[in-house]
Protein backbone atom coordinates (compact mmCIF):
# COMPACT_ATOMS: atom_id res chain seq x y z
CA UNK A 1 28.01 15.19 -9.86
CA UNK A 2 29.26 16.03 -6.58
CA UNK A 3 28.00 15.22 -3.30
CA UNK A 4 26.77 18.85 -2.07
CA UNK A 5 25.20 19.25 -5.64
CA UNK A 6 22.98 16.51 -5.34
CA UNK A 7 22.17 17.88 -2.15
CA UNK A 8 21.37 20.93 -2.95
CA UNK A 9 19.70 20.14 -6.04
CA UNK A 10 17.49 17.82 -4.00
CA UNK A 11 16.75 20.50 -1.26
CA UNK A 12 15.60 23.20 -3.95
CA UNK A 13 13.08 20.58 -5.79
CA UNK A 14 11.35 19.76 -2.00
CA UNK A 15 11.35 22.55 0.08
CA UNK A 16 9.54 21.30 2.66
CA UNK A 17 11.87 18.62 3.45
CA UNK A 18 15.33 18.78 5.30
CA UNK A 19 17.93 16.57 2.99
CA UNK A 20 21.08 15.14 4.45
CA UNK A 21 23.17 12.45 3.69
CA UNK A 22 24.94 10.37 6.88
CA UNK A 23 28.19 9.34 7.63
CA UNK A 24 27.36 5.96 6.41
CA UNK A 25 26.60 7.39 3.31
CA UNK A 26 22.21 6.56 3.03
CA UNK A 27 20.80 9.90 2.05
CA UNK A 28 17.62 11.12 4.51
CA UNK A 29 15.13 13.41 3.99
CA UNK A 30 12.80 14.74 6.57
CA UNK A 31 8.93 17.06 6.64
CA UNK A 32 9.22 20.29 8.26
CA UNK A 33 5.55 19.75 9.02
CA UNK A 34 3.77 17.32 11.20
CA UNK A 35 1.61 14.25 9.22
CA UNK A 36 -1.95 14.07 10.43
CA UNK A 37 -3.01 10.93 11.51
CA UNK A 38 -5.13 10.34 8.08
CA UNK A 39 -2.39 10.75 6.23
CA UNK A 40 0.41 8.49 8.57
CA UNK A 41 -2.35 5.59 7.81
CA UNK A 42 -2.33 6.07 4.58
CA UNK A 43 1.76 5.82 4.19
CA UNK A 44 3.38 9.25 4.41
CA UNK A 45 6.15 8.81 6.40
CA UNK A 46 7.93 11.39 8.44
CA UNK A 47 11.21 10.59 7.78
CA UNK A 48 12.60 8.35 4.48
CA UNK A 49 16.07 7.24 3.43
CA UNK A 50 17.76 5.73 0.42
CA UNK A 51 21.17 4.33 -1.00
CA UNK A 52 21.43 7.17 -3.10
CA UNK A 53 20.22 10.62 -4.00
CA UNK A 54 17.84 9.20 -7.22
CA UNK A 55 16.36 6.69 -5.11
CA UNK A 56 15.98 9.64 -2.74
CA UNK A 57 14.23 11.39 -5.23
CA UNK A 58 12.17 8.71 -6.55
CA UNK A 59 10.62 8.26 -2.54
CA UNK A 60 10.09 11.95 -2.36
CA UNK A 61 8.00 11.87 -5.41
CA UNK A 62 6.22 8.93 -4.05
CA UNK A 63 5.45 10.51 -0.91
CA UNK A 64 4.76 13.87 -2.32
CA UNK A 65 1.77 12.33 -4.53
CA UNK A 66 0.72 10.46 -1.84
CA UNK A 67 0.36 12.96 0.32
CA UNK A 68 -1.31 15.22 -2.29
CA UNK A 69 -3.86 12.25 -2.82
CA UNK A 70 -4.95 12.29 0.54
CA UNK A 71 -4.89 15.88 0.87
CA UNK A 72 -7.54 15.97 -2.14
CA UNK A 73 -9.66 13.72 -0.03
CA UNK A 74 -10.18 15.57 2.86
């Protein structure tokens, strides 16, 4: 699969992320939103990157549960 494929594949399945992949080839992913503090200590991260667009995925999943875990805290 090509490059702007994965991208876009990866951009449709997390909308509220911005996905890029540098020059040095990592691929990046970054919220739209800001983290609260709450969920920064709990390991949502701002900004994640990867050696390639499934490990990409894999982190967004991560974070996305994570995130949803704390949410259901609060």
């Amino acid at each position: 699969m090509s490059f702007d494929r994965h991208l876009a594949e990866i951009a449709r399945e997390f909308p509220d992320w911005t996905i890029w992949r540098s020059d040095a080839g990592r691929w990046w992913a970054t919220r739209h939103h800001p983290l609260t503090e709450r969920q920064r200590d709990a390991g949502c991260a701002m900004t994640i990157d990867a050696d390639d667009p499934e490990g990409l995925r894999r982190t967004l999943v991560a974070q996305q549960e994570l995130k949803a875990s704390i949410d259901r805290e609060t």
